[in-house]
C-alpha atoms as a PDB file:
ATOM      1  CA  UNK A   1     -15.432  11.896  -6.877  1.00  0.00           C
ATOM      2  CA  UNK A   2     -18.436  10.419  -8.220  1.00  0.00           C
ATOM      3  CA  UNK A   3     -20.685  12.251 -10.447  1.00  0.00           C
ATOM      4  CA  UNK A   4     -23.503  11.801  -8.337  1.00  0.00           C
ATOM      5  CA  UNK A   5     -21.558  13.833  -5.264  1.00  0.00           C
ATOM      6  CA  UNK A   6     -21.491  16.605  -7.804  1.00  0.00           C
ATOM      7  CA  UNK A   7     -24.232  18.619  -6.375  1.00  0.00           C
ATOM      8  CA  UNK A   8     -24.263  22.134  -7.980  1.00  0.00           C
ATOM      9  CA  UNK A   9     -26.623  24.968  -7.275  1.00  0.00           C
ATOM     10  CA  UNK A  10     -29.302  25.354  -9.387  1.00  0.00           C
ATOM     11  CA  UNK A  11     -29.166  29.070 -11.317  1.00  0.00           C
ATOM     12  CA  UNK A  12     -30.987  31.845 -10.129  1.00  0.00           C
ATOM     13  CA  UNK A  13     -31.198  30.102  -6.442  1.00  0.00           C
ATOM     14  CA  UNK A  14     -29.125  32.645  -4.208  1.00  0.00           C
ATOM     15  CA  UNK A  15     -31.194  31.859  -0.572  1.00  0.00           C
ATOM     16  CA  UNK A  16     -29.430  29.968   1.666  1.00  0.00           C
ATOM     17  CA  UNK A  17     -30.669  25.874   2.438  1.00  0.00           C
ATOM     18  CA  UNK A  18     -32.746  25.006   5.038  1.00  0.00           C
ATOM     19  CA  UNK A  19     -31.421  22.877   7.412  1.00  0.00           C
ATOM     20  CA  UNK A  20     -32.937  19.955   6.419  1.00  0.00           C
ATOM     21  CA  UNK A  21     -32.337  20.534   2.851  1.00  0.00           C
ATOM     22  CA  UNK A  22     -28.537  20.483   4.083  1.00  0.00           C
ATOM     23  CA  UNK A  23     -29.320  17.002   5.888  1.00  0.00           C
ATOM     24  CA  UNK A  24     -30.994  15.236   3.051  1.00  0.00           C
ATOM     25  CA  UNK A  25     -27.759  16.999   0.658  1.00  0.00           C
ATOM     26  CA  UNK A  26     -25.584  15.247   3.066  1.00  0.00           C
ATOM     27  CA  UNK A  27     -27.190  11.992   3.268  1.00  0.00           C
ATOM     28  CA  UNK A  28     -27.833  11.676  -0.670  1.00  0.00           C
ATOM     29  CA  UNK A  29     -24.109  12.653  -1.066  1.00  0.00           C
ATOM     30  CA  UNK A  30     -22.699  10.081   1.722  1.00  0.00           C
ATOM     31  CA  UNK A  31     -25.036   6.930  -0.425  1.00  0.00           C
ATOM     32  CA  UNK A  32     -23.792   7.924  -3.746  1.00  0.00           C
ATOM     33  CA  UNK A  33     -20.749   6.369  -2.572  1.00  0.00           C
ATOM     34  CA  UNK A  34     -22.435   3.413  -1.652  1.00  0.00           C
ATOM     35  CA  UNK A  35     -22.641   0.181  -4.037  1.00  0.00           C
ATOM     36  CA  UNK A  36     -25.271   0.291  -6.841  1.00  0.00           C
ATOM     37  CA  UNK A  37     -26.900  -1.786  -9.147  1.00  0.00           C
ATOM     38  CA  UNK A  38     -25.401  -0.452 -12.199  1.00  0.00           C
ATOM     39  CA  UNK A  39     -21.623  -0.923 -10.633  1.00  0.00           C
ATOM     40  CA  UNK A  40     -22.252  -4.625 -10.913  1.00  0.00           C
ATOM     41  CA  UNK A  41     -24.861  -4.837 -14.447  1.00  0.00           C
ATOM     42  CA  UNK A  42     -21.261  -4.582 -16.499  1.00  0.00           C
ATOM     43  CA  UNK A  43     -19.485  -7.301 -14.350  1.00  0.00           C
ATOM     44  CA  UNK A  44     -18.214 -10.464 -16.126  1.00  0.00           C
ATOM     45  CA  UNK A  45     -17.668 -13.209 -14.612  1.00  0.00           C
ATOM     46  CA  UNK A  46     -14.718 -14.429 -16.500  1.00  0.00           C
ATOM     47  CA  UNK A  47     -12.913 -11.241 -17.143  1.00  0.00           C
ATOM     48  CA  UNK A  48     -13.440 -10.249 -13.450  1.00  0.00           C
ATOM     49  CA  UNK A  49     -12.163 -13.435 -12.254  1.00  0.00           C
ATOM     50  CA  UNK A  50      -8.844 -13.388 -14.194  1.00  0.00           C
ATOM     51  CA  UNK A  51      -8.537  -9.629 -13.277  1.00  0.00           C
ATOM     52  CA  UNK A  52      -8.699 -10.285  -9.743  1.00  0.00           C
ATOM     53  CA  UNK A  53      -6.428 -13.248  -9.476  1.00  0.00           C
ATOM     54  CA  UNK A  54      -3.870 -10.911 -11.313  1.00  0.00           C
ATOM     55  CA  UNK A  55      -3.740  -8.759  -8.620  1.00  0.00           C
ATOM     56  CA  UNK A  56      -3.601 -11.195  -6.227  1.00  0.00           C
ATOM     57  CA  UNK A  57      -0.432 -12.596  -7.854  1.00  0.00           C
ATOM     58  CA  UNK A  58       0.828  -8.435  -8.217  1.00  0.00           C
ATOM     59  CA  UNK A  59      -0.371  -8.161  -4.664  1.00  0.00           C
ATOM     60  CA  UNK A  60       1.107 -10.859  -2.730  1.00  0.00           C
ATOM     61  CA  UNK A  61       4.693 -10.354  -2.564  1.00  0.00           C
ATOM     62  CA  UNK A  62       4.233  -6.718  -2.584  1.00  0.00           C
ATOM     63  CA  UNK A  63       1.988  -7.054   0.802  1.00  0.00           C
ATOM     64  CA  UNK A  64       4.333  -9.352   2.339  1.00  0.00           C
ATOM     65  CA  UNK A  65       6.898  -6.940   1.305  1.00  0.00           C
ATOM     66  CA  UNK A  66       5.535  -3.803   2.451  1.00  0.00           C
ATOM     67  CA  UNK A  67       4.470  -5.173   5.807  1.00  0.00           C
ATOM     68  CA  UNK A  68       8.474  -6.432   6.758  1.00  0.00           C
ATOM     69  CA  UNK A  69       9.033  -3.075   5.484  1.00  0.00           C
ATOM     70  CA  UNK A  70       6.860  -1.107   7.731  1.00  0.00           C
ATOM     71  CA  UNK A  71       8.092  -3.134  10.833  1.00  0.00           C
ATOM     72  CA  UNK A  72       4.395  -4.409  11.417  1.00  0.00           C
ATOM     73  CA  UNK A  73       4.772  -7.786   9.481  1.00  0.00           C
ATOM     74  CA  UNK A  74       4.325  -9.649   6.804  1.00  0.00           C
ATOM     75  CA  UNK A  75       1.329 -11.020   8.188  1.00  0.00           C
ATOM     76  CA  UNK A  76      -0.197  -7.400   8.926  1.00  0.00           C
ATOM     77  CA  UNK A  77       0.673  -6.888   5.359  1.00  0.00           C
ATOM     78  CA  UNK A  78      -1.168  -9.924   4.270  1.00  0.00           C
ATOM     79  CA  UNK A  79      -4.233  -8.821   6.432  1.00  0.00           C
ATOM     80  CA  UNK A  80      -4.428  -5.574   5.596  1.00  0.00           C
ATOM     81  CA  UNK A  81      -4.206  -6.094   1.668  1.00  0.00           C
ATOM     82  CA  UNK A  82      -7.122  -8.528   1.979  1.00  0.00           C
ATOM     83  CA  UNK A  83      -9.327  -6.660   4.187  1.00  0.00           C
ATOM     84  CA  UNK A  84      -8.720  -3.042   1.702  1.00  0.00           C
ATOM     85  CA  UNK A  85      -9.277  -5.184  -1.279  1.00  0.00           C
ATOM     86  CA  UNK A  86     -12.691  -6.674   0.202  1.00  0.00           C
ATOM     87  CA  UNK A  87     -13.311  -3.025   0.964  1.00  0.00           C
ATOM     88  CA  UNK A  88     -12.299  -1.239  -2.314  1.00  0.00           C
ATOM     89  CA  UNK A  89     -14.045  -3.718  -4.017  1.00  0.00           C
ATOM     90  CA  UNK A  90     -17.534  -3.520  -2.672  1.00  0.00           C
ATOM     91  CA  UNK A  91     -17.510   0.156  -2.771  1.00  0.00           C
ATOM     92  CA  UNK A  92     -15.827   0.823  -5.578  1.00  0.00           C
ATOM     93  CA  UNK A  93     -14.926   4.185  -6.536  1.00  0.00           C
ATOM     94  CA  UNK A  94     -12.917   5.365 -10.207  1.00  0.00           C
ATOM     95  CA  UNK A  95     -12.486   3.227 -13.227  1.00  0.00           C
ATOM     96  CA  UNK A  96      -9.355   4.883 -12.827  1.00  0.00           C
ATOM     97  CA  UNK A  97      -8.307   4.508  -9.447  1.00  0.00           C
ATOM     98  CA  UNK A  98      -5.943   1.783  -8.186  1.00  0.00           C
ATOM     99  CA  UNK A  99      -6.144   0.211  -5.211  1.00  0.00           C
ATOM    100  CA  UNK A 100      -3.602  -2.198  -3.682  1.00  0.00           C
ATOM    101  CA  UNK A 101      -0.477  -1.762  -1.103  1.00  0.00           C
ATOM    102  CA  UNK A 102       1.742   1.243  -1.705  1.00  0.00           C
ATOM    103  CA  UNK A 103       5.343   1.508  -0.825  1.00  0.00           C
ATOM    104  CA  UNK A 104       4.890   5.278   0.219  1.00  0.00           C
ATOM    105  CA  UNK A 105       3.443   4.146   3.409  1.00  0.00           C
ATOM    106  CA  UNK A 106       6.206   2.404   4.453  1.00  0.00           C
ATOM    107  CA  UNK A 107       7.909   6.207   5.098  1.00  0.00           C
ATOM    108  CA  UNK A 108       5.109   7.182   7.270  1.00  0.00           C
ATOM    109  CA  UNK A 109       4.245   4.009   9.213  1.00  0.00           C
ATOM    110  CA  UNK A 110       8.081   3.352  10.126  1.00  0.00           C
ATOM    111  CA  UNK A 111       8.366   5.992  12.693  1.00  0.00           C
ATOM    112  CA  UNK A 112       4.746   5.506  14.314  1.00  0.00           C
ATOM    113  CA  UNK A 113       5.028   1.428  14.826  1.00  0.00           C
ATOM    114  CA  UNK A 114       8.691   3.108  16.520  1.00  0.00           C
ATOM    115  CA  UNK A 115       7.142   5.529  18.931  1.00  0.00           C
ATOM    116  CA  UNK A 116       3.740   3.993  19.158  1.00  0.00           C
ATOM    117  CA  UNK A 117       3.596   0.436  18.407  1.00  0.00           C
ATOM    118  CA  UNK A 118       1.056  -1.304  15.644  1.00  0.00           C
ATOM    119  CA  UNK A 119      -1.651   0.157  17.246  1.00  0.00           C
ATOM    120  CA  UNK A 120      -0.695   3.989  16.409  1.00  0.00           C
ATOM    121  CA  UNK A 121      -0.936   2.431  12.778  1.00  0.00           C
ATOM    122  CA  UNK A 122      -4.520   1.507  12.904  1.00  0.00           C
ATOM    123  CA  UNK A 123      -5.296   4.889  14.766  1.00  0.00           C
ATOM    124  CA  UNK A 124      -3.253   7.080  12.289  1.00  0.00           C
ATOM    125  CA  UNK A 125      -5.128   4.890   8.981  1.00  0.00           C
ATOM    126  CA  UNK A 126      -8.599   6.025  10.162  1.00  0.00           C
ATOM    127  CA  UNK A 127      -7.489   9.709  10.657  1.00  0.00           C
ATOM    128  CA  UNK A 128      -6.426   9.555   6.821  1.00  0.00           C
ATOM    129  CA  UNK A 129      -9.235   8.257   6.141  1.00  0.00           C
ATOM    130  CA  UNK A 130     -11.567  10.786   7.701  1.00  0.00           C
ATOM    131  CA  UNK A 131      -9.434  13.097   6.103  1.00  0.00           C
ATOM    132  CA  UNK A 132     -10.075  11.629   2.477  1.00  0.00           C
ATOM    133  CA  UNK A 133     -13.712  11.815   2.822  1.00  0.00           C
ATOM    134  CA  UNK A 134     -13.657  15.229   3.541  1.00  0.00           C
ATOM    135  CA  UNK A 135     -11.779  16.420   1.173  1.00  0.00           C
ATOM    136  CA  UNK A 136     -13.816  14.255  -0.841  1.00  0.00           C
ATOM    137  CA  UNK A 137     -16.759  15.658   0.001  1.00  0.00           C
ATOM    138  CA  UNK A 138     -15.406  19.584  -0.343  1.00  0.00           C
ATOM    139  CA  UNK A 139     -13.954  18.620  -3.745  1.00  0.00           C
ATOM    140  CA  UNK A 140     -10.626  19.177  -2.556  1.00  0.00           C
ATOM    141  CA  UNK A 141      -9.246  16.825  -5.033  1.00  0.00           C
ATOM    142  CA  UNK A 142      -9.412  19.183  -8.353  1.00  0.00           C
ATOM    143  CA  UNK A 143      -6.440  21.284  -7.198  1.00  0.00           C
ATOM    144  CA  UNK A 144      -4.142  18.344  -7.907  1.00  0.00           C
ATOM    145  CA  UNK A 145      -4.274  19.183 -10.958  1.00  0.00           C
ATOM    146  CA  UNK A 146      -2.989  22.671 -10.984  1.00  0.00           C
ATOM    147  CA  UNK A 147       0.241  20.574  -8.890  1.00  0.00           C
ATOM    148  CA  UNK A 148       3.253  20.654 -11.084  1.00  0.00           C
ATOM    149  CA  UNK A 149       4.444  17.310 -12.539  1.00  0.00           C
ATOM    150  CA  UNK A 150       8.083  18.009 -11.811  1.00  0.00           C
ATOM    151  CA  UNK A 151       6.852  17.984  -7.796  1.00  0.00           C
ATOM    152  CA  UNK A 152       5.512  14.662  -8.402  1.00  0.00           C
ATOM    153  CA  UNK A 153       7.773  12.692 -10.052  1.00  0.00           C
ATOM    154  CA  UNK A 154      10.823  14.484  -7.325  1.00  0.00           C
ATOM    155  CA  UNK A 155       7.829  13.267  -4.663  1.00  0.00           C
ATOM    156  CA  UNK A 156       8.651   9.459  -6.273  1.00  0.00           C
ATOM    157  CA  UNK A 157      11.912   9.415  -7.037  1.00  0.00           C
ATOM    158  CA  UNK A 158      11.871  10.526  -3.184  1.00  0.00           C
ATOM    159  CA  UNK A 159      10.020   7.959  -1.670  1.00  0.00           C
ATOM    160  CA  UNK A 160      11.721   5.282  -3.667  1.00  0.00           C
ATOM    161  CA  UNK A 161      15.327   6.255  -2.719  1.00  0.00           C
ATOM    162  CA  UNK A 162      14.341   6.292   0.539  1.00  0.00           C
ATOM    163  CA  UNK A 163      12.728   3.113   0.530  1.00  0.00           C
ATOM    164  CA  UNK A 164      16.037   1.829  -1.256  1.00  0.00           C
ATOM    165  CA  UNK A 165      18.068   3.178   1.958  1.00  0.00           C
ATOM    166  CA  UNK A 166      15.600   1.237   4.829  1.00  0.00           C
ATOM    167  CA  UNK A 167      15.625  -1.618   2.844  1.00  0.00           C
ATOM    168  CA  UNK A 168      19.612  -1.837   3.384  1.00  0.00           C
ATOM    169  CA  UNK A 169      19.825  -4.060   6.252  1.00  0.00           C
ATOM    170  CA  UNK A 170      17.728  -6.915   4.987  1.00  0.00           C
ATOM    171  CA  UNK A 171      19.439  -6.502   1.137  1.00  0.00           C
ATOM    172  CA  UNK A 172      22.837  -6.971   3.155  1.00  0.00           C
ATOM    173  CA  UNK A 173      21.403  -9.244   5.497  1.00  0.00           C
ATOM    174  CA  UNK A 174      22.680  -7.459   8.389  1.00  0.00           C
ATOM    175  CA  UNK A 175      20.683  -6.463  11.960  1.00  0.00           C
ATOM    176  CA  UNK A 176      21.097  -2.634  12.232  1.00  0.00           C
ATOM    177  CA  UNK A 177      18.894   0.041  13.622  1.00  0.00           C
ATOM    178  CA  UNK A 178      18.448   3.576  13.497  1.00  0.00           C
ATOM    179  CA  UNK A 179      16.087   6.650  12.675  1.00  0.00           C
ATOM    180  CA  UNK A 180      17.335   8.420   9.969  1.00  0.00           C
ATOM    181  CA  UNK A 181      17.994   7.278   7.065  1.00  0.00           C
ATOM    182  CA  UNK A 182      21.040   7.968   6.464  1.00  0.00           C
ATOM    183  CA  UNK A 183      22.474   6.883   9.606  1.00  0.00           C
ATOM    184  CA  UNK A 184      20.796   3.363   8.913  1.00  0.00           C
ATOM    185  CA  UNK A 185      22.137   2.897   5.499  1.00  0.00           C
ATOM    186  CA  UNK A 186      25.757   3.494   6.469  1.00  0.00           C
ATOM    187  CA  UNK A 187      25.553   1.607   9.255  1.00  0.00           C
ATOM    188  CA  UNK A 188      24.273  -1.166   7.534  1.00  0.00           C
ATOM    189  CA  UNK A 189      27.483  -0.691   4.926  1.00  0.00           C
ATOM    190  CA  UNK A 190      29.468  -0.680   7.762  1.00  0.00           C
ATOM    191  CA  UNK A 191      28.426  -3.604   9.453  1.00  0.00           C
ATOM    192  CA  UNK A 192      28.686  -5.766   5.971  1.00  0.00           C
ATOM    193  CA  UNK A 193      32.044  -4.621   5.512  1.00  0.00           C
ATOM    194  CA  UNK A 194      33.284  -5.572   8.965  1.00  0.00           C
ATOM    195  CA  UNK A 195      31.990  -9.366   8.415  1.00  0.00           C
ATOM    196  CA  UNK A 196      30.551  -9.761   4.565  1.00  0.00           C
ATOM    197  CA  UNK A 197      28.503 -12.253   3.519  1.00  0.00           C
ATOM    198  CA  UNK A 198      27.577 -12.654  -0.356  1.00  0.00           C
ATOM    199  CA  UNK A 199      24.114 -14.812  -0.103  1.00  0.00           C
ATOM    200  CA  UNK A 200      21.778 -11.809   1.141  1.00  0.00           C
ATOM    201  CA  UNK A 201      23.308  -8.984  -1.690  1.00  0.00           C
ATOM    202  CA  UNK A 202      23.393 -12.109  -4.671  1.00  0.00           C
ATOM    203  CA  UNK A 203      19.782 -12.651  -4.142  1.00  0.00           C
ATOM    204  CA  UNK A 204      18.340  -9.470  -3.804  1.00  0.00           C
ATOM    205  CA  UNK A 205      20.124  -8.483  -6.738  1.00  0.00           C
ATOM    206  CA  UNK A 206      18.934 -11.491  -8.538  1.00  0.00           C
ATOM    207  CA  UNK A 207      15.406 -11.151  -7.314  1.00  0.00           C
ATOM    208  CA  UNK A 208      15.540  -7.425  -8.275  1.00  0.00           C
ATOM    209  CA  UNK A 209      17.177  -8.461 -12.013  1.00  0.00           C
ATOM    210  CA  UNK A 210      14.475 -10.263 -12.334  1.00  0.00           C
ATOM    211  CA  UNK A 211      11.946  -8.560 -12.253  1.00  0.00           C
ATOM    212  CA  UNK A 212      13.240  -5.891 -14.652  1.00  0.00           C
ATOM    213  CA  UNK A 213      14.225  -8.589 -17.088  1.00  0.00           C
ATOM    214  CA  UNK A 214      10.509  -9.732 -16.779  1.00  0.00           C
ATOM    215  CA  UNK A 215       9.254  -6.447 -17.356  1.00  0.00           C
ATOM    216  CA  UNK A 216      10.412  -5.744 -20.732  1.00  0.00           C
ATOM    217  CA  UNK A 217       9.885  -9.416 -21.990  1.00  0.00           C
ATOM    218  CA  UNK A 218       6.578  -9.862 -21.026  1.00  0.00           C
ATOM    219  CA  UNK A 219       4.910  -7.308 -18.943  1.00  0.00           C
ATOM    220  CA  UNK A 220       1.359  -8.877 -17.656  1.00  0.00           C
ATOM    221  CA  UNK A 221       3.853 -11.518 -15.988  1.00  0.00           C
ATOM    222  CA  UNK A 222       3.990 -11.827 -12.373  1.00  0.00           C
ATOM    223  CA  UNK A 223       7.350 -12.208 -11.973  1.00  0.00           C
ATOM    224  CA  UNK A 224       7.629 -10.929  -8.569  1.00  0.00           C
ATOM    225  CA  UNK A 225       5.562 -13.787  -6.910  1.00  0.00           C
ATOM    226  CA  UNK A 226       7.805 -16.207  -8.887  1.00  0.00           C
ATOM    227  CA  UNK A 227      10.739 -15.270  -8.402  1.00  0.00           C
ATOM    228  CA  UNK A 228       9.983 -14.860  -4.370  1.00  0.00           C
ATOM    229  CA  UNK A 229       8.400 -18.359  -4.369  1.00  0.00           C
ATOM    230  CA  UNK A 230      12.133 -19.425  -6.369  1.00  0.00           C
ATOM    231  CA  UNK A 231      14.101 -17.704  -3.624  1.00  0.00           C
ATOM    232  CA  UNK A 232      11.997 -18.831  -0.841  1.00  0.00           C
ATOM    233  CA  UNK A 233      12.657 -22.957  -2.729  1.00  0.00           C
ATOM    234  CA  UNK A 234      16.450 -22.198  -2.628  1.00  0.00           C
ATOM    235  CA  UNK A 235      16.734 -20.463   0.762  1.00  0.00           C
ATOM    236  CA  UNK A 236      14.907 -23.895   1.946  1.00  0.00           C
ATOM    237  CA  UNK A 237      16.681 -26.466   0.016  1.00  0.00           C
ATOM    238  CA  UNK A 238      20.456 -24.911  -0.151  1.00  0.00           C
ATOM    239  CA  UNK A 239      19.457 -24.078   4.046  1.00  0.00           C
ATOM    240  CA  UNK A 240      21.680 -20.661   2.984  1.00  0.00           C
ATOM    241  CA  UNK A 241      20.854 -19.430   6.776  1.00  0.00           C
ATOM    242  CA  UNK A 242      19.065 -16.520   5.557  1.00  0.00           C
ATOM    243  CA  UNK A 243      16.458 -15.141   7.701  1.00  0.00           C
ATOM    244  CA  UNK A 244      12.749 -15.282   6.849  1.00  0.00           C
ATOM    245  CA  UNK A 245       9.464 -13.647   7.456  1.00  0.00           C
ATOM    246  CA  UNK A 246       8.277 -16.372   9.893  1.00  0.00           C
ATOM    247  CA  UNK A 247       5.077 -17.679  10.336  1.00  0.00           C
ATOM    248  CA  UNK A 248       1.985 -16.155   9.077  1.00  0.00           C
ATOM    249  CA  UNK A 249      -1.319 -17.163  10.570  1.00  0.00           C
ATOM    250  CA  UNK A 250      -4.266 -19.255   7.979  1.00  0.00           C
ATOM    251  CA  UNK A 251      -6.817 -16.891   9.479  1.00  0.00           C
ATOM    252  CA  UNK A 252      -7.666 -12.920   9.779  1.00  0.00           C
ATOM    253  CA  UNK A 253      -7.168 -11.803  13.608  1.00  0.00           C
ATOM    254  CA  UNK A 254     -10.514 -10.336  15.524  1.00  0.00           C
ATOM    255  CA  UNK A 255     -10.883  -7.030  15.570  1.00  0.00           C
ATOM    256  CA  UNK A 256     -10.098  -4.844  18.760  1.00  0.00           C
ATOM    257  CA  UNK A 257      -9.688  -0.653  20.108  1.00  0.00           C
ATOM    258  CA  UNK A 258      -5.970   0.063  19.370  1.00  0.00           C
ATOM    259  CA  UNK A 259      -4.117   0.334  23.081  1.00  0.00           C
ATOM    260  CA  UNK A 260      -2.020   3.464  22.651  1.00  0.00           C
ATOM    261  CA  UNK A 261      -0.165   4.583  26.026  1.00  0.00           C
END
């Protein structure tokens, strides 16, 4: 939270607020989140320019990713990642804070596009974020750190594994559905075994070599967007018959009210 949401009672003051002292509290904590001068009096052009196409090389493959991943689409992905950047970056928030596409989502969102389309996605994204702004304004967020770092990292080893088991069907290259997890994952084994083919497994585990080679020779490098434009240059030229993302549109789609039945 920003320190100017910090609003603490002044001492000695034990009567209650007026109701219009609880108004203007309200307002003058809801603007403080709002962009100000001084956010943008340390801005440099050059370093802020280099920054932000870094991320957009970070971000790029990891939208398109996430959005196959989350059964919405890469181009949902795409359009989502710009649309939050614009967003985090006009507001702002922590020095500290990271914003960008997270594969945790990708738990969450998977059943909800299955029981209620892309819509239910939009609908259940502004419900979180009602919820973050309210336990942003109660201060909510200082009893993370009383949370035990053992829960966290079991929280992300978690999420990745089961990431690791959704993501079966496209590393194997095979069309398999299911709900749990488990199910889908041995299916998917299953299904590779009965008729295996070696181009889908050789180039995820070369794209995913890659990257961890890349990491510990030169971290800053974004070696995920290269090595996805590489694989995307051989899937075209060597026509290995795997499949692709599709087409993505050149512009952002309009707005509408999600349809939920």
């Amino acid at each position: 939270m920003p320190p100017c949401c910090s609003s603490p009672r002044k001492p000695g003051s034990g009567s209650r607020p007026s109701s219009a002292a609880s108004t203007v509290g309200i307002r003058s904590r809801a603007l403080c989140f709002a962009p100000r001068r001084s956010d943008w009096s340390r801005a440099t052009i050059g370093r802020d320019l280099s920054a932000g196409l870094m991320v957009v090389l970070v971000a790029l493959p990891l939208a398109l990713g996430f959005g196959v991943a989350s059964d919405v689409g890469a181009a949902a992905g795409i359009t989502t990642a710009i649309v939050a950047g614009i967003l985090a970056a006009t507001f702002g928030g922590s020095n500290v804070q990271v914003s960008g596409p997270t594969g945790a989502m990708t738990v969450v969102l998977i059943p909800i596009v299955a029981n209620h389309g892309a819509d239910g996605v939009l609908v259940v994204g502004v419900l979180a974020g009602l919820m973050l702004l309210l336990l942003a304004f109660t201060g909510a967020g200082r009893a993370m750190k009383y949370m035990p770092l053992p829960v966290v990292e079991g929280f992300t080893a978690g999420i990745a594994l089961i990431i690791g088991l959704q993501q079966l069907p496209a590393a194997l290259g095979v069309d398999v559905d299911g709900e749990k997890v488990l199910g889908l994952a041995w299916g998917s084994i299953k299904a590779w075994l009965d008729a295996p083919a070696w181009q889908a497994p050789v180039m995820t585990l070369a794209v995913a070599a890659g990257i961890v080679l890349a990491a510990r020779v030169r971290s800053g490098f974004p070696a995920a967007l290269v090595l996805v434009a590489a694989t995307t240059a051989i899937n075209m030229l060597a026509d290995s018959g795997l499949k692709t993302i599709g087409y993505i549109p050149s512009t952002l789609p309009a707005p509408r009210w999600p349809q939920i039945p």
